[in-house]
PDB file of N, CA and C in Angstrom:
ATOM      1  N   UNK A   1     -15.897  12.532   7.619  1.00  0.00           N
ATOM      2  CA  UNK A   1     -14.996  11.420   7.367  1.00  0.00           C
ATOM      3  C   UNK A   1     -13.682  11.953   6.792  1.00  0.00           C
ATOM      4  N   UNK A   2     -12.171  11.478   7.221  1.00  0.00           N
ATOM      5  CA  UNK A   2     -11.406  11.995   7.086  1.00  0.00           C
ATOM      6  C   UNK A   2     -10.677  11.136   5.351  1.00  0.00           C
ATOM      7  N   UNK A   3     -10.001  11.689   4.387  1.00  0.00           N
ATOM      8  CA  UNK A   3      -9.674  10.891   3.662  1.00  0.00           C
ATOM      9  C   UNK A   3      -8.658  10.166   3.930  1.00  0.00           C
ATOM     10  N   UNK A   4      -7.999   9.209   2.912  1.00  0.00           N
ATOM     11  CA  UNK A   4      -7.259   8.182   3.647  1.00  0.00           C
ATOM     12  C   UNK A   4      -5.643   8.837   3.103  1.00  0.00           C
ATOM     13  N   UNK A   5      -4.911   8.246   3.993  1.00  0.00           N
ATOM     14  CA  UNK A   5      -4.226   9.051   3.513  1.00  0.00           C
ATOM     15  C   UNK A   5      -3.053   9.075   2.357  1.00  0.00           C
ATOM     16  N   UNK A   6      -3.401   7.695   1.516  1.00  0.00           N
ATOM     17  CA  UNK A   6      -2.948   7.172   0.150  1.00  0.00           C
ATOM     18  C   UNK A   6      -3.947   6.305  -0.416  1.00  0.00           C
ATOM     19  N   UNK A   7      -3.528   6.254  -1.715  1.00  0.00           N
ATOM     20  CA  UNK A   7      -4.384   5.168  -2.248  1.00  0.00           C
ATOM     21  C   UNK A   7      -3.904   4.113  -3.326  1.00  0.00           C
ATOM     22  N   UNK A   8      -4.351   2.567  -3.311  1.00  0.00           N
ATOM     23  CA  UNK A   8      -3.261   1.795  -4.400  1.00  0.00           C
ATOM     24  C   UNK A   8      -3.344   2.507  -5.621  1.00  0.00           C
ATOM     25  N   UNK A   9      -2.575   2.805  -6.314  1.00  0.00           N
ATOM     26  CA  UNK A   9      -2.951   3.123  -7.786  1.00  0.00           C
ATOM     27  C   UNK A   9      -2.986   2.085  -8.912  1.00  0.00           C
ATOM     28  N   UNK A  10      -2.383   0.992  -8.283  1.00  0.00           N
ATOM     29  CA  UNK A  10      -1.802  -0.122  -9.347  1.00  0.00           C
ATOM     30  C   UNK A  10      -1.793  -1.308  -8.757  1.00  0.00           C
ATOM     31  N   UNK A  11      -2.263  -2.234  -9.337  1.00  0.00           N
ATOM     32  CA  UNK A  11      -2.336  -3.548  -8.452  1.00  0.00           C
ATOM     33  C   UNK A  11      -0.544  -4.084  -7.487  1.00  0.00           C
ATOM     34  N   UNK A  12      -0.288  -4.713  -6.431  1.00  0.00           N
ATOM     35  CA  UNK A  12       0.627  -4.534  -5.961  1.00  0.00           C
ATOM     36  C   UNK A  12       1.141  -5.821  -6.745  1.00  0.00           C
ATOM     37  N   UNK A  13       3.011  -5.298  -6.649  1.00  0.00           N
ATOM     38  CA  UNK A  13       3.783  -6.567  -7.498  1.00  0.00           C
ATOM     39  C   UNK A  13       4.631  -7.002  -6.297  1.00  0.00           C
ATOM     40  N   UNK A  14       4.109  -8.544  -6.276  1.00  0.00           N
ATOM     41  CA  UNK A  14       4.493  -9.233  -5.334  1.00  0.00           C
ATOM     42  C   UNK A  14       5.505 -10.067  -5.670  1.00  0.00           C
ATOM     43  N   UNK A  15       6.691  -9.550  -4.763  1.00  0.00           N
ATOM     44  CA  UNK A  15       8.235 -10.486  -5.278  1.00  0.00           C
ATOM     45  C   UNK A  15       8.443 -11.090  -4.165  1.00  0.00           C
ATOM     46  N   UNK A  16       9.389 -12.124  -4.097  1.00  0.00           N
ATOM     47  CA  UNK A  16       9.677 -12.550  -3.172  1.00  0.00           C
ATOM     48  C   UNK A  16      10.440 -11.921  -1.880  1.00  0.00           C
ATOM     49  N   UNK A  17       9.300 -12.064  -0.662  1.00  0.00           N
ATOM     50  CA  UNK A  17       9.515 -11.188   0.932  1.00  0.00           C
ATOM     51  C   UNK A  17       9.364  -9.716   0.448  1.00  0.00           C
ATOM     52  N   UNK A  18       8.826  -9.505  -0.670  1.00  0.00           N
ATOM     53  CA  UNK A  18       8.460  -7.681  -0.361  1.00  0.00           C
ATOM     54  C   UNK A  18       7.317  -7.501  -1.244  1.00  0.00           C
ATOM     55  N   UNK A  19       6.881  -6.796  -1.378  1.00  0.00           N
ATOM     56  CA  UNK A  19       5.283  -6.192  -2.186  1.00  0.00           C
ATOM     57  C   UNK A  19       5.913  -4.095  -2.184  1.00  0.00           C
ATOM     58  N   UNK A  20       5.439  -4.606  -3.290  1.00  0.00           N
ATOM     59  CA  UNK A  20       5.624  -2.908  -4.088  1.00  0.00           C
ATOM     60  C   UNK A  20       4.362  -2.478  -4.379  1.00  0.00           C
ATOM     61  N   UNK A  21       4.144  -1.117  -4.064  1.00  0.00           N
ATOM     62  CA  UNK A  21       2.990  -0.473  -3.860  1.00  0.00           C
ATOM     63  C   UNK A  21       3.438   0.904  -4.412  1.00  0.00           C
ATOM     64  N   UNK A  22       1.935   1.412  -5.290  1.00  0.00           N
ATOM     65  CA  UNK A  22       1.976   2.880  -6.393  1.00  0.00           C
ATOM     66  C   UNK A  22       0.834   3.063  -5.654  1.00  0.00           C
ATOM     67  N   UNK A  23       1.431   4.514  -4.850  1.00  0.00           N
ATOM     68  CA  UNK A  23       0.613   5.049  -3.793  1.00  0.00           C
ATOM     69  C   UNK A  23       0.086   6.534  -4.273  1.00  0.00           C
ATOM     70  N   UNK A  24      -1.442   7.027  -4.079  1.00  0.00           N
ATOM     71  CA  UNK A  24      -1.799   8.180  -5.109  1.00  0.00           C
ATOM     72  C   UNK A  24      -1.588   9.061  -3.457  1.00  0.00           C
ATOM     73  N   UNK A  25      -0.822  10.094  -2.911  1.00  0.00           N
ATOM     74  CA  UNK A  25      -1.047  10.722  -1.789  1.00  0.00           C
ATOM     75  C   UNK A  25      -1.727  12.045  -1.454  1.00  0.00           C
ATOM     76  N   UNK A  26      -2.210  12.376  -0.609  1.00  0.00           N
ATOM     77  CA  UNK A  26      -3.269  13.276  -0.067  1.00  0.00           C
ATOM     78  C   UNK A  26      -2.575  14.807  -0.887  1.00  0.00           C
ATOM     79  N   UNK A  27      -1.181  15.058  -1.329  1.00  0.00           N
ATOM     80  CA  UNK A  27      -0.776  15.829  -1.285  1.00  0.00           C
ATOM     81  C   UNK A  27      -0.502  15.608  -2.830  1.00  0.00           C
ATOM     82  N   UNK A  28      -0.733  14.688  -3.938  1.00  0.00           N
ATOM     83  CA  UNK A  28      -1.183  14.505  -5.042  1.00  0.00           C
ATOM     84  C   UNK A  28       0.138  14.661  -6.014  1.00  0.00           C
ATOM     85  N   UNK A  29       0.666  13.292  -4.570  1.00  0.00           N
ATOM     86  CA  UNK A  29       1.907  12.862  -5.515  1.00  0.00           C
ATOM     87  C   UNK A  29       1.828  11.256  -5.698  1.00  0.00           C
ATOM     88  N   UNK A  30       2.698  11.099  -6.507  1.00  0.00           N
ATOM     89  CA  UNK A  30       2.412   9.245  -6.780  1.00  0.00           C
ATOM     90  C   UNK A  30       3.876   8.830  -6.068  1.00  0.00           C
ATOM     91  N   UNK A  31       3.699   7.872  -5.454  1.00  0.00           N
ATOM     92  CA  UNK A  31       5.153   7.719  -4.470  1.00  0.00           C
ATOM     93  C   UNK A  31       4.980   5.985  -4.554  1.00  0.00           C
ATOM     94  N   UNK A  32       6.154   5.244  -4.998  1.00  0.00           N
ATOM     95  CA  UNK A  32       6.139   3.982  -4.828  1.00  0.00           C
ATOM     96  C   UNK A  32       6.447   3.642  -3.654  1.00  0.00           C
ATOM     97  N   UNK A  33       6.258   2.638  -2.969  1.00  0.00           N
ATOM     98  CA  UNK A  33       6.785   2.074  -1.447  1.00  0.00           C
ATOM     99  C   UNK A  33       7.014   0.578  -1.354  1.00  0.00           C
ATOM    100  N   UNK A  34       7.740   0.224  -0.809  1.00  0.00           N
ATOM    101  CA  UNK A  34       8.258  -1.253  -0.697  1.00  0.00           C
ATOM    102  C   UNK A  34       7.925  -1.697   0.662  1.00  0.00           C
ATOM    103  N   UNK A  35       7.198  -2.769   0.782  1.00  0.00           N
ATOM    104  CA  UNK A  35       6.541  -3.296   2.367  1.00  0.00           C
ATOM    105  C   UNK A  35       7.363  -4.753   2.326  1.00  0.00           C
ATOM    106  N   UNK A  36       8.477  -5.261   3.435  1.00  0.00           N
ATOM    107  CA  UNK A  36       8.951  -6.314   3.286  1.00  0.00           C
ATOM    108  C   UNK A  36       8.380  -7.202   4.415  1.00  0.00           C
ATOM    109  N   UNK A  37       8.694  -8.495   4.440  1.00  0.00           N
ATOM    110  CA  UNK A  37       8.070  -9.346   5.491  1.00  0.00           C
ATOM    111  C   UNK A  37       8.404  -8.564   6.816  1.00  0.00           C
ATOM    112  N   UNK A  38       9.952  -8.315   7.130  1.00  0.00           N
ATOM    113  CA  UNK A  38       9.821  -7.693   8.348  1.00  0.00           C
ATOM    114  C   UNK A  38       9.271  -6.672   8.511  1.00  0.00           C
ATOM    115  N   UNK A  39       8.197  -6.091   8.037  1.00  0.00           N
ATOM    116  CA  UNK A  39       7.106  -5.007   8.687  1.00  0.00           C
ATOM    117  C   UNK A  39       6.016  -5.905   9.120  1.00  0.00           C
ATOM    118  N   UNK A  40       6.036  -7.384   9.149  1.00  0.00           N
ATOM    119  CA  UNK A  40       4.940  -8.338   9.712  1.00  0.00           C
ATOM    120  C   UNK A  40       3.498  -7.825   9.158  1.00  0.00           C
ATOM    121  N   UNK A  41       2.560  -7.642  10.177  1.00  0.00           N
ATOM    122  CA  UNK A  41       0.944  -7.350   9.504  1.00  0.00           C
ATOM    123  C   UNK A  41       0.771  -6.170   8.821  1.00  0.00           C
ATOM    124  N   UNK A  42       2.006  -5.385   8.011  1.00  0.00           N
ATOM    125  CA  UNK A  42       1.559  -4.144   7.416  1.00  0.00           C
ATOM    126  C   UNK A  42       1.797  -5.169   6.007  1.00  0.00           C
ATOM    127  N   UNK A  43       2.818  -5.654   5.778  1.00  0.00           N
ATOM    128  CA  UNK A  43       3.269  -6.858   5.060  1.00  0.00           C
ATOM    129  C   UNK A  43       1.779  -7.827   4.155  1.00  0.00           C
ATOM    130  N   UNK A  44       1.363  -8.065   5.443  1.00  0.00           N
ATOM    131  CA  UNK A  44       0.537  -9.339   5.080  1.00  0.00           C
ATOM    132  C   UNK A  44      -0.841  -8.682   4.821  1.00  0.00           C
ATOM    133  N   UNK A  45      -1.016  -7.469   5.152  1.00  0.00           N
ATOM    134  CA  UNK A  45      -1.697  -6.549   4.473  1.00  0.00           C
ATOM    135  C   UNK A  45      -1.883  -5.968   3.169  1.00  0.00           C
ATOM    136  N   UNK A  46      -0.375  -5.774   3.063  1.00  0.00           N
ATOM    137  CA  UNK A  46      -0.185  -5.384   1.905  1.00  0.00           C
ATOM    138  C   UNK A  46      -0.184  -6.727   0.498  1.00  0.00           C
ATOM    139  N   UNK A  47       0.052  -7.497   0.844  1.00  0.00           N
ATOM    140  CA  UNK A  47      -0.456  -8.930   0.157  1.00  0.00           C
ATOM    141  C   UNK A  47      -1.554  -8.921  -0.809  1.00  0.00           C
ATOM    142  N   UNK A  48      -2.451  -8.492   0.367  1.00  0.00           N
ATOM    143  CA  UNK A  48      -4.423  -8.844   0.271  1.00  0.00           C
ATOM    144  C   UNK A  48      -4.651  -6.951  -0.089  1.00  0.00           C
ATOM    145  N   UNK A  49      -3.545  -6.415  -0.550  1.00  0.00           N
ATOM    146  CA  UNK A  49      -4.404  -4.841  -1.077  1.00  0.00           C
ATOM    147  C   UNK A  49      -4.489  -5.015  -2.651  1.00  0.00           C
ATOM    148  N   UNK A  50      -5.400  -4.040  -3.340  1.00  0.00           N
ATOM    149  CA  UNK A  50      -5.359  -4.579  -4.328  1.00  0.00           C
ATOM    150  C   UNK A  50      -6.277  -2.880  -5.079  1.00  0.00           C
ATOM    151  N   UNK A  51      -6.162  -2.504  -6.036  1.00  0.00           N
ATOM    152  CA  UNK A  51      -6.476  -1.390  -6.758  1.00  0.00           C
ATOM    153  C   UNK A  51      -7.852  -0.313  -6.139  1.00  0.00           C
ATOM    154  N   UNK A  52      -7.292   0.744  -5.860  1.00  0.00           N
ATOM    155  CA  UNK A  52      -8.356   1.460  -4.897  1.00  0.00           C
ATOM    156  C   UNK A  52      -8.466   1.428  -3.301  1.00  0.00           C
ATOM    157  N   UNK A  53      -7.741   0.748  -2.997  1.00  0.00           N
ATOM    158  CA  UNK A  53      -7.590   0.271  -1.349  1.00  0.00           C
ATOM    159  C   UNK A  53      -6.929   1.484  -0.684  1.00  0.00           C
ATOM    160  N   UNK A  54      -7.528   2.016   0.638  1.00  0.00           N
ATOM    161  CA  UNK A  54      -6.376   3.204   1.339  1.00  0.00           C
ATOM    162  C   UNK A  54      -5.427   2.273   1.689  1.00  0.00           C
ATOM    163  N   UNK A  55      -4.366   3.625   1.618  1.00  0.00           N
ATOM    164  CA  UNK A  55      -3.163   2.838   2.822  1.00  0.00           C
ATOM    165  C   UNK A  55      -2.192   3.681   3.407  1.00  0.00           C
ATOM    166  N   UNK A  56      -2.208   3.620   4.616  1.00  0.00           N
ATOM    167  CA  UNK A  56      -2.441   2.083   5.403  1.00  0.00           C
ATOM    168  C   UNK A  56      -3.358   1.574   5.762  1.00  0.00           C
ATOM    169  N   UNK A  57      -3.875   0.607   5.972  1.00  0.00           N
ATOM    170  CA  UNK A  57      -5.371   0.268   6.451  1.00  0.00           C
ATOM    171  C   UNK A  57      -5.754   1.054   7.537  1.00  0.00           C
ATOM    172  N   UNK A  58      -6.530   1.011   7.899  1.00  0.00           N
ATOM    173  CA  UNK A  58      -7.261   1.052   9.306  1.00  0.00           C
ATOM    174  C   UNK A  58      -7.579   0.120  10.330  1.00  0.00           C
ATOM    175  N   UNK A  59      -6.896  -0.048  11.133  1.00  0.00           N
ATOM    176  CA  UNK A  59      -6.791  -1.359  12.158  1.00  0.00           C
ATOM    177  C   UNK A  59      -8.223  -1.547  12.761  1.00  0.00           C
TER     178      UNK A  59
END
């Protein structure tokens, strides 16, 4: 099984049309990322992620 290739570190803070995400990465750095509505279902994904979750999902 391959690992994923981030992980939430922090519950996501949801502002209006974007979600902020504290990402732990394979390479064992912490990298924040901003997912706005126009990324559509990575978006509405990122909504419903929540502490411990990989990301990006897996479709």
């Amino acid at each position: 099984m391959e690992p994923a290739p981030a992980r939430v570190v922090r519950r996501p803070q949801i502002r209006k049309g974007q979600v902020l995400l504290d990402l732990c990465e394979t390479d064992e750095q912490l990298r924040r990322t901003t997912v706005t509505k126009r990324h559509g279902d990575l978006y509405k994904a990122a909504r419903n992620a929540s502490w411990g979750d990989s990301w990006p999902e897996k479709a």
